[in-house]
C-alpha atoms as a PDB file:
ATOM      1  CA  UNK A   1     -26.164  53.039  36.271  1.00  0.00           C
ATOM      2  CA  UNK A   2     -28.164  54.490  33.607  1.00  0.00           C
ATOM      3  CA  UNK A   3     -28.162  52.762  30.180  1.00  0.00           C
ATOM      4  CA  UNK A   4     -28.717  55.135  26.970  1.00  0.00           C
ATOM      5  CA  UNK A   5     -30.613  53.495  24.034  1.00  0.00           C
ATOM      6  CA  UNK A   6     -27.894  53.804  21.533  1.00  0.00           C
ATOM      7  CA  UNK A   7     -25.267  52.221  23.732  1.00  0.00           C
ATOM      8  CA  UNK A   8     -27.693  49.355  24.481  1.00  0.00           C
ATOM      9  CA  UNK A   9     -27.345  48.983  20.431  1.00  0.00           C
ATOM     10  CA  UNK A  10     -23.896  49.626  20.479  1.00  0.00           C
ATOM     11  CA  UNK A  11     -23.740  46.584  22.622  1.00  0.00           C
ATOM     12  CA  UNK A  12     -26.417  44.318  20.981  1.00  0.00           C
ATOM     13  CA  UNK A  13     -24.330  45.300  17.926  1.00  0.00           C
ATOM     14  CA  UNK A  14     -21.006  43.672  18.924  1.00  0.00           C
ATOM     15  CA  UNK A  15     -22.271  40.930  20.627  1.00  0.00           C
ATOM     16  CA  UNK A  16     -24.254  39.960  16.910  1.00  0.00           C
ATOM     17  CA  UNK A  17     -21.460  40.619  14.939  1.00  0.00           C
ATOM     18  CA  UNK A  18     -19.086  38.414  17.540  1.00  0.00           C
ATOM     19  CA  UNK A  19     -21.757  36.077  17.166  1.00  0.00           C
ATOM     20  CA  UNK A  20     -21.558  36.073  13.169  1.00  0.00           C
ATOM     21  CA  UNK A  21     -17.818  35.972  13.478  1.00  0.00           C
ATOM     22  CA  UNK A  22     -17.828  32.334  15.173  1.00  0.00           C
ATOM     23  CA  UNK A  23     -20.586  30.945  13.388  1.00  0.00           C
ATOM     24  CA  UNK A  24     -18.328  31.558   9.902  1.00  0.00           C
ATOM     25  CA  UNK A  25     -14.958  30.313  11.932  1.00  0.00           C
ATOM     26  CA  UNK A  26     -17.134  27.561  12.607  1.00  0.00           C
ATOM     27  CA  UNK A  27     -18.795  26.908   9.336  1.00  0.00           C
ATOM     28  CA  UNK A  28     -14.970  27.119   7.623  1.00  0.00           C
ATOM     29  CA  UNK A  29     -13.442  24.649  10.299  1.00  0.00           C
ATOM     30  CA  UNK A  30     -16.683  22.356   9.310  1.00  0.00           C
ATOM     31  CA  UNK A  31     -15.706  22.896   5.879  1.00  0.00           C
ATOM     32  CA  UNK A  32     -11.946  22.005   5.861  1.00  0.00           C
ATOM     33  CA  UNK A  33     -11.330  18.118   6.121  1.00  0.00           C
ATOM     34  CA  UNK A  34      -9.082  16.753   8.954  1.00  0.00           C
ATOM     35  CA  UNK A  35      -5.685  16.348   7.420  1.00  0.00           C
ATOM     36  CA  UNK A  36      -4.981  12.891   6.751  1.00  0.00           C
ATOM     37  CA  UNK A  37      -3.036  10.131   8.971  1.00  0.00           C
ATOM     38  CA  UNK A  38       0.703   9.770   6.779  1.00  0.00           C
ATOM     39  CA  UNK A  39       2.901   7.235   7.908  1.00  0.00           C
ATOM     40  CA  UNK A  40       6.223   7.817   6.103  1.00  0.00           C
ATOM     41  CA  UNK A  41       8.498   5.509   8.059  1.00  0.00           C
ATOM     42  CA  UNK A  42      10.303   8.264  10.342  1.00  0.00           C
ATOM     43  CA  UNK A  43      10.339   7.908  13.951  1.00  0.00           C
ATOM     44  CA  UNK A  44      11.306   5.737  16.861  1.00  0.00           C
ATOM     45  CA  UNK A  45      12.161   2.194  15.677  1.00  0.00           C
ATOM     46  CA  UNK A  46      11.791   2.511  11.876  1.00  0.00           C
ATOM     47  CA  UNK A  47      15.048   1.599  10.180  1.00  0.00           C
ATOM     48  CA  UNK A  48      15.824   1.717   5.883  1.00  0.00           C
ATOM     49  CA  UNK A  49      15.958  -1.318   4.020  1.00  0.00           C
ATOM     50  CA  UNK A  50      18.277  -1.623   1.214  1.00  0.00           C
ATOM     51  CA  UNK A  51      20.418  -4.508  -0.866  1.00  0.00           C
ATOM     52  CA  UNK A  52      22.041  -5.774   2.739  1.00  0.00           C
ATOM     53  CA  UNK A  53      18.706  -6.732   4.017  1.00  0.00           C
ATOM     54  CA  UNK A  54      17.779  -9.172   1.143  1.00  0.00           C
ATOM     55  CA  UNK A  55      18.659 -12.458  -0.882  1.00  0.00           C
ATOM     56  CA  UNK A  56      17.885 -13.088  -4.576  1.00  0.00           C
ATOM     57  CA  UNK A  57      15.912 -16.393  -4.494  1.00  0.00           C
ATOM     58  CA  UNK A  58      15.406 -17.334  -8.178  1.00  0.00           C
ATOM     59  CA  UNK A  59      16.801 -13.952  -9.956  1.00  0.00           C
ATOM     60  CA  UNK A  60      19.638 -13.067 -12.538  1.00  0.00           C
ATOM     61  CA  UNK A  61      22.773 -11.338 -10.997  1.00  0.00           C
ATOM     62  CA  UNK A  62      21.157  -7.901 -12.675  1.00  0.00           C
ATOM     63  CA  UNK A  63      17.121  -8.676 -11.995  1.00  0.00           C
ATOM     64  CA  UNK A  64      17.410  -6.365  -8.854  1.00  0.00           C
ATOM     65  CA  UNK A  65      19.944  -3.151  -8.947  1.00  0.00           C
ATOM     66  CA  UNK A  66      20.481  -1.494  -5.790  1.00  0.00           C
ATOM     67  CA  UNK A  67      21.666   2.548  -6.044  1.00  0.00           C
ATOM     68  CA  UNK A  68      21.124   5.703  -3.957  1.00  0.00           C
ATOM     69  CA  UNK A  69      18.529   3.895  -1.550  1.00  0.00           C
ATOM     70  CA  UNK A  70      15.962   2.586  -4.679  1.00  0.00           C
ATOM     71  CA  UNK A  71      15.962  -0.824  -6.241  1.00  0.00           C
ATOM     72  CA  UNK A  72      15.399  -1.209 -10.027  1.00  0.00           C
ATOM     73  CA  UNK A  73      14.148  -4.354 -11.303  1.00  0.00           C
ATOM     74  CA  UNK A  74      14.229  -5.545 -14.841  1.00  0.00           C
ATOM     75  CA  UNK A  75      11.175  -7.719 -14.599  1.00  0.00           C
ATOM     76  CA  UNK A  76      12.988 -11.045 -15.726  1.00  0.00           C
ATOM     77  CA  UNK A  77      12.872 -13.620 -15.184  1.00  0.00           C
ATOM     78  CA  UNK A  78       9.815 -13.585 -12.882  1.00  0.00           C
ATOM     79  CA  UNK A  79      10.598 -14.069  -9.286  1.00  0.00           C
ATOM     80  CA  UNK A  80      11.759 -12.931  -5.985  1.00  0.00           C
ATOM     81  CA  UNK A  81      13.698 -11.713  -3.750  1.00  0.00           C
ATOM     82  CA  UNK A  82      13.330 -11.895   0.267  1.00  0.00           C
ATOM     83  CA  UNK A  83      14.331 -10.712   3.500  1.00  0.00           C
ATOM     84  CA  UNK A  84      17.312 -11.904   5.204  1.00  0.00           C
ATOM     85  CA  UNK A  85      14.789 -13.415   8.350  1.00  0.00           C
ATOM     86  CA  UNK A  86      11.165 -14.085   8.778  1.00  0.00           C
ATOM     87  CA  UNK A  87       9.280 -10.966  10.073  1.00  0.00           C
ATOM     88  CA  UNK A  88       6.008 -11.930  11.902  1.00  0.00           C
ATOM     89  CA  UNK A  89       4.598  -8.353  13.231  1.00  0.00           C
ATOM     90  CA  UNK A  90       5.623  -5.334  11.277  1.00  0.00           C
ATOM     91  CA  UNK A  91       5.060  -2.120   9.394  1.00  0.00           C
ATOM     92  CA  UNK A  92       5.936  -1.217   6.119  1.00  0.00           C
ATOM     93  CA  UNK A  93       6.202   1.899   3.876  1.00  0.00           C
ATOM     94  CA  UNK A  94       7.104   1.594   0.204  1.00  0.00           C
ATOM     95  CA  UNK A  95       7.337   3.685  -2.924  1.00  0.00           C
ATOM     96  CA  UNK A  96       6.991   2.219  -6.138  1.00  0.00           C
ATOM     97  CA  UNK A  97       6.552   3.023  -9.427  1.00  0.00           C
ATOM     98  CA  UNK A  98       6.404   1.051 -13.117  1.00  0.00           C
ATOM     99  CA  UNK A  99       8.018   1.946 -15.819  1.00  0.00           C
ATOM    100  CA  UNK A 100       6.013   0.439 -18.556  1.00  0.00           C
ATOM    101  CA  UNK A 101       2.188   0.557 -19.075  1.00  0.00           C
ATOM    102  CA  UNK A 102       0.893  -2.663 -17.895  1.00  0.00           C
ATOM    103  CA  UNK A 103       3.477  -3.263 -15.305  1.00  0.00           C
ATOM    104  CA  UNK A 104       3.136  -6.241 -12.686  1.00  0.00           C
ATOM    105  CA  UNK A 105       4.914  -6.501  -9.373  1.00  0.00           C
ATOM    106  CA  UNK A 106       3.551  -7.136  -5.573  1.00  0.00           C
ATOM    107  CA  UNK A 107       5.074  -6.903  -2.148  1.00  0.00           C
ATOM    108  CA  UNK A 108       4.550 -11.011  -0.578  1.00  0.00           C
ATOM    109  CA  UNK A 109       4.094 -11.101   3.240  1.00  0.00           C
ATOM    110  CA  UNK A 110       4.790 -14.178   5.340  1.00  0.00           C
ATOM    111  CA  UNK A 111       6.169 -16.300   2.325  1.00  0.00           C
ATOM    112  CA  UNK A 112       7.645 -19.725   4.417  1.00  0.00           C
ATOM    113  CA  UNK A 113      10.673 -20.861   4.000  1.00  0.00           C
ATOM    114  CA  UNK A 114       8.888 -23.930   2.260  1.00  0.00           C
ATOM    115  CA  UNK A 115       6.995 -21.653  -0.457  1.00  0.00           C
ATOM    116  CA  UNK A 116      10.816 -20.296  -1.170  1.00  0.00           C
ATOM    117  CA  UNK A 117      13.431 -22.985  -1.215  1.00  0.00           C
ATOM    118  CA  UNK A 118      14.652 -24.508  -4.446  1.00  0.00           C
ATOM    119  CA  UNK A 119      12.294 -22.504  -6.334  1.00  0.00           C
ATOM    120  CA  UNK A 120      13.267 -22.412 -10.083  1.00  0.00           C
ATOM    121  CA  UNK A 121      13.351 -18.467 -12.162  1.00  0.00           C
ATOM    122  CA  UNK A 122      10.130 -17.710 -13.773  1.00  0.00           C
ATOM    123  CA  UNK A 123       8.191 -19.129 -10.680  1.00  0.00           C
ATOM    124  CA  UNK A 124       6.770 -17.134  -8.146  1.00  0.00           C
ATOM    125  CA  UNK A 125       6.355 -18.183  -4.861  1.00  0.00           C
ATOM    126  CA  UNK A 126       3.304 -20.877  -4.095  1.00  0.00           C
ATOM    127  CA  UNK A 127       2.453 -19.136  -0.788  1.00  0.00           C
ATOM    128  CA  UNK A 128       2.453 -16.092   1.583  1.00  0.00           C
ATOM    129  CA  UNK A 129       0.037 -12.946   0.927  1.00  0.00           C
ATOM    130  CA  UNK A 130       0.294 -10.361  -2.196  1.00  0.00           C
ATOM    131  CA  UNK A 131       0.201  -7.141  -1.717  1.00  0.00           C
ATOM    132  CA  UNK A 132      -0.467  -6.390  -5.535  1.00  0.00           C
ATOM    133  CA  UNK A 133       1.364  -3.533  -7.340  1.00  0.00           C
ATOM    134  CA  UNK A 134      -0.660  -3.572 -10.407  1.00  0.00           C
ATOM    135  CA  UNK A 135      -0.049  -0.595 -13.185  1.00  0.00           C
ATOM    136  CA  UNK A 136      -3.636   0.889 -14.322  1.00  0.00           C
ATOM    137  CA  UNK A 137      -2.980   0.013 -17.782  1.00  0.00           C
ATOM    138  CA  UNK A 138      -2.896  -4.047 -17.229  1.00  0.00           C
ATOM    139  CA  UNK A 139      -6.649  -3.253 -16.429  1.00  0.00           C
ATOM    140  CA  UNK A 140      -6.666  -1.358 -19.841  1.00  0.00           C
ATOM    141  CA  UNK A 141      -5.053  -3.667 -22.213  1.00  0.00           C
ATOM    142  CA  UNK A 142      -7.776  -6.248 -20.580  1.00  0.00           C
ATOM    143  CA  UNK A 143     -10.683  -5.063 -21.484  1.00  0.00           C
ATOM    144  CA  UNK A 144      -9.521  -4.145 -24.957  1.00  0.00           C
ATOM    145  CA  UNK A 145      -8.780  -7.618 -25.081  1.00  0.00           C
ATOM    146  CA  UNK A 146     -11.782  -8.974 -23.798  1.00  0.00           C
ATOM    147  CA  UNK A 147     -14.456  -6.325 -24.641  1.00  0.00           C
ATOM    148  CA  UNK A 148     -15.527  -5.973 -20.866  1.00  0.00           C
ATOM    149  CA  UNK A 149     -13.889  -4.529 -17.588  1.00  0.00           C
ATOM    150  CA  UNK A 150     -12.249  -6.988 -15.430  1.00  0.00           C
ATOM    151  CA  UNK A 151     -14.217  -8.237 -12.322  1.00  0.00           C
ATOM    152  CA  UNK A 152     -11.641 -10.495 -10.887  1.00  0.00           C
ATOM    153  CA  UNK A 153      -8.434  -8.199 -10.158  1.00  0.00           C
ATOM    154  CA  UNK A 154      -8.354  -4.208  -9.302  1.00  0.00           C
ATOM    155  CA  UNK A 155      -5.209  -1.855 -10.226  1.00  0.00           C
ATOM    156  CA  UNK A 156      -5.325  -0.010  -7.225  1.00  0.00           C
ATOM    157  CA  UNK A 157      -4.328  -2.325  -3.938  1.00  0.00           C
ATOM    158  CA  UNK A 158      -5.727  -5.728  -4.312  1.00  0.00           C
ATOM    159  CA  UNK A 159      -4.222  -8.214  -1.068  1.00  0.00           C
ATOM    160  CA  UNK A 160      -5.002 -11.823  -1.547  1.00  0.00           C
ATOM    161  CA  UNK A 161      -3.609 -15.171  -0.238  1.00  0.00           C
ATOM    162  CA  UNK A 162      -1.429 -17.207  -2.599  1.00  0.00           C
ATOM    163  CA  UNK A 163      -1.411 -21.127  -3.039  1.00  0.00           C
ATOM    164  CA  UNK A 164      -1.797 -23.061  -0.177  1.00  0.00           C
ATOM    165  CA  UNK A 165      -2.110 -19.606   2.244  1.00  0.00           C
ATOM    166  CA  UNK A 166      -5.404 -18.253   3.626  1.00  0.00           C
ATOM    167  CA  UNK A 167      -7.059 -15.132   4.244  1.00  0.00           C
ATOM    168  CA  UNK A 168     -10.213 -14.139   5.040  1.00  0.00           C
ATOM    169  CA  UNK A 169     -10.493 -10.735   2.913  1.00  0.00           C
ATOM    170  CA  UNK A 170     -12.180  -7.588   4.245  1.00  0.00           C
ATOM    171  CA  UNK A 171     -15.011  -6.631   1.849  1.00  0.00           C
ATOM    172  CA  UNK A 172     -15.397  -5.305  -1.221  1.00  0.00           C
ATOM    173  CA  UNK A 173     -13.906  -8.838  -2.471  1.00  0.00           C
ATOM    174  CA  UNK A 174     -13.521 -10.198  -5.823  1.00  0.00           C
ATOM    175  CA  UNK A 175     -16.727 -12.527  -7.184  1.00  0.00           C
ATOM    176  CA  UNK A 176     -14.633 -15.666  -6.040  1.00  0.00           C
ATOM    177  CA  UNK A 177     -14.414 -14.212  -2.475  1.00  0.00           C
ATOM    178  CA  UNK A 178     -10.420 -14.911  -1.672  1.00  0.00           C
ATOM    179  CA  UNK A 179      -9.003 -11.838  -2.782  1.00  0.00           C
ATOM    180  CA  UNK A 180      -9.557  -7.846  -1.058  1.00  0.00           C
ATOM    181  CA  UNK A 181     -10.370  -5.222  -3.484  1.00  0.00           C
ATOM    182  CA  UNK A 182      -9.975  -1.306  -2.503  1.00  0.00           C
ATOM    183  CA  UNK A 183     -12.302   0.409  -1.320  1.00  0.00           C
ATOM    184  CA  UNK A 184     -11.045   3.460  -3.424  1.00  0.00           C
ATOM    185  CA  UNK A 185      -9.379   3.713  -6.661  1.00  0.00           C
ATOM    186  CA  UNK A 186      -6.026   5.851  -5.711  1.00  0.00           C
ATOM    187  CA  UNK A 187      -2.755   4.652  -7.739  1.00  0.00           C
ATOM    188  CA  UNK A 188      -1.516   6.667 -10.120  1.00  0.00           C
ATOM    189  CA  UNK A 189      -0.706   5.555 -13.308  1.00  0.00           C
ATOM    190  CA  UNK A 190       2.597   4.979 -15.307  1.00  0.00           C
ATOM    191  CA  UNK A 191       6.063   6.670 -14.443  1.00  0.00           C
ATOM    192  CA  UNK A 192       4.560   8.334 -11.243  1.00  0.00           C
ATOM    193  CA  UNK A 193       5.527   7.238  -8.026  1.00  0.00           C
ATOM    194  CA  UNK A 194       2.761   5.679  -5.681  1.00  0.00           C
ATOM    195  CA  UNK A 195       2.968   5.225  -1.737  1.00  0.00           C
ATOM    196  CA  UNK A 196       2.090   1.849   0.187  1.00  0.00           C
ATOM    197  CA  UNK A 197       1.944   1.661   4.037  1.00  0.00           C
ATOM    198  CA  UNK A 198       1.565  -2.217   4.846  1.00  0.00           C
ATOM    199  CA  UNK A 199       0.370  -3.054   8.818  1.00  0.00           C
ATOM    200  CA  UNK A 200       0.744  -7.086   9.013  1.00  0.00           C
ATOM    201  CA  UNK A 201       0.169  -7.715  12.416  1.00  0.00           C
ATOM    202  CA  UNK A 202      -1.010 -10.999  14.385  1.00  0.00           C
ATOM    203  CA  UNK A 203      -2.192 -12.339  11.001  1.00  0.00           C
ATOM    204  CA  UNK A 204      -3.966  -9.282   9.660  1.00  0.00           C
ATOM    205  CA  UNK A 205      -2.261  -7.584   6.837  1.00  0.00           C
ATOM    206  CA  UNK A 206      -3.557  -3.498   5.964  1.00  0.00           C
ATOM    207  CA  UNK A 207      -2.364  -1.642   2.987  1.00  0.00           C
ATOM    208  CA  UNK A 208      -2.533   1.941   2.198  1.00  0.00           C
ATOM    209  CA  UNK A 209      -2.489   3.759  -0.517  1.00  0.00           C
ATOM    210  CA  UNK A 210      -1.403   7.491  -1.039  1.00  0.00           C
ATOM    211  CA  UNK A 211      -2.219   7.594   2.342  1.00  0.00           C
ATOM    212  CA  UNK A 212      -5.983   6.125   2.284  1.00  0.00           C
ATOM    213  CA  UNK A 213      -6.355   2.989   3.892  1.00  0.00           C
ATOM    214  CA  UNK A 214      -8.093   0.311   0.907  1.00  0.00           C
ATOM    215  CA  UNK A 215      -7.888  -2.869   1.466  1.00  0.00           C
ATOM    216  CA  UNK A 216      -6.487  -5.889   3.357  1.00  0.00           C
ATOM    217  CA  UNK A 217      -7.699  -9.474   5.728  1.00  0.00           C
ATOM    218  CA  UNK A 218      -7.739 -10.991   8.586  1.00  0.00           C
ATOM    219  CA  UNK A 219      -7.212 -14.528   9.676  1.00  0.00           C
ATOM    220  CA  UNK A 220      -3.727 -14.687   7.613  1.00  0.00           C
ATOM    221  CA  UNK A 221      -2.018 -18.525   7.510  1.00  0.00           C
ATOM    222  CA  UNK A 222       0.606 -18.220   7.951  1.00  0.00           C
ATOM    223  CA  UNK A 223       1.725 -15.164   9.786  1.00  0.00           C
ATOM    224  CA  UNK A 224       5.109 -14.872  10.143  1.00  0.00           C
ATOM    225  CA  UNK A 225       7.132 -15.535   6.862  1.00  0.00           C
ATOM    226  CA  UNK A 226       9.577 -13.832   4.675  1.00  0.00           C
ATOM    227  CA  UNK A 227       9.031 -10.263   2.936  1.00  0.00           C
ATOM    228  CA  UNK A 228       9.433 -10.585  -0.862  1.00  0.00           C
ATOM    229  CA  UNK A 229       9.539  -7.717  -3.683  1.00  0.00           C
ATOM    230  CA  UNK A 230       8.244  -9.293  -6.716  1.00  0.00           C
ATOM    231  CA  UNK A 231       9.959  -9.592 -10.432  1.00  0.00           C
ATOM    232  CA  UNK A 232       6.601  -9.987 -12.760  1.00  0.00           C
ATOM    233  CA  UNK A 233       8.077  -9.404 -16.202  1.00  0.00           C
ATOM    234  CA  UNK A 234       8.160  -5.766 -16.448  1.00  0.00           C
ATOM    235  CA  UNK A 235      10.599  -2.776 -15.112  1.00  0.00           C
ATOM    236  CA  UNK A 236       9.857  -1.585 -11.962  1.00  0.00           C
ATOM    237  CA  UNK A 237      11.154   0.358  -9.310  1.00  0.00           C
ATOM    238  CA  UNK A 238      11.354   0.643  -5.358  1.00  0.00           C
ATOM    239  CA  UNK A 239      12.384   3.833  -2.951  1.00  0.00           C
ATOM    240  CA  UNK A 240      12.413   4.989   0.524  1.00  0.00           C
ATOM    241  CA  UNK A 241      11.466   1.027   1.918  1.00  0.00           C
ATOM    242  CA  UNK A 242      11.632   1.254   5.558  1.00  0.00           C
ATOM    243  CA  UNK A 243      10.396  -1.061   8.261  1.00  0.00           C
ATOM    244  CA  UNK A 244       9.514  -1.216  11.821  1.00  0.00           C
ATOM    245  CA  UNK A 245       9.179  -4.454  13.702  1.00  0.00           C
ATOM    246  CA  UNK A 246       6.872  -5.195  16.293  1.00  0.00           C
ATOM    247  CA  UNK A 247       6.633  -7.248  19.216  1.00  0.00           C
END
């Protein structure tokens, strides 16, 4: 078969330009980032949590209001409520949001039954593991306070033990070494609502926040306990909690 020059460039031609086409589908795919892992607490063995699955521990009748699947929570007086049972291996996704600059609240993990009983209003709970939910302008109003940034807390997903618990944090850590700080800064600020998936499994506890995964420790004591949401003095608010035990 006899080739003619300008089909041989007809050919070289398209074969470059195919080439030229891949390397750019290539160089784009590079380009776009994987989309991220979301765990939004659909699926086989999630299940919602709502007012049935908890029990005011040291709360007024109207600390914790329970409507249309969200809990609102006056902030007073400062305390808990917990789950119904202990939970030793489970997932977690949460929505939260404050309602007032400054806003404290946390999600406890593994609080015992010992940390919890006969504990008085305006107490918190001397044991279990805090997942923080900390509003960006506490971190504000401290260092106009105190004329320097804080070093020993983080707005954006600190987990630490509490009293007499343990926890061996994974780094970044705070300067006294108990407590986890995030690895990025991700919560949003005041009035908008922010995302937490919690993994506490076989005494590690993982939290994530919009998504990213920031902070958290291993070697948890103890590891099985009772899931608290947190009154801390300030309005707050909870949606879409849903949990899926494990073995």
């Amino acid at each position: 078969m006899k080739t003619t020059f300008c089909g041989l460039a007809i050919l070289v031609t398209g074969i470059l330009a195919a080439h030229l086409a891949n390397t750019a589908v290539s160089d784009e795919a590079a380009a776009t980032p994987a989309p991220k892992a979301f765990i939004d607490g659909t699926g086989l063995g999630w299940r919602t949590l709502g007012e049935a699955d908890f029990v005011m521990v040291n709360g007024d009748p109207d600390t914790w209001t329970w409507k249309d699947g969200a809990v609102h929570c006056t902030g007073k007086p400062v305390g808990v409520t917990r789950s119904q049972k202990p939970i030793t291996n489970f997932e977690l996704v949460a929505e939260w949001r404050h309602l007032k600059s400054a806003g404290n609240s946390g999600i406890f993990v593994w609080a015992s039954e010992e940390a919890l009983k006969d504990l008085p209003p305006n107490k918190l709970p001397p044991g279990g593991i805090e997942v923080q939910v900390l509003d960006n302008g506490y971190a504000e109003e401290y260092e106009k306070k105190n004329g320097k940034k804080p070093d020993w807390f983080t707005t954006h997903g600190d987990v630490f033990p509490v009293g007499t618990s343990t926890m061996t944090p994974f780094p970044p850590t705070a300067p006294k070494g108990s407590r986890a700080f995030p690895r990025k800064n991700l919560s949003k600020g005041v009035g908008e609502w922010n995302h937490y998936y919690v993994r506490a499994i076989n005494g590690e506890v993982r939290l994530w926040v919009n998504g990213e995964e920031v902070s958290g420790g291993t070697d948890c004591k103890p590891s099985t306990g009772y899931l608290c949401l947190e009154s801390e003095g300030s309005p707050v608010e909870f949606k879409n909690l849903r949990i899926r035990e494990l073995p």
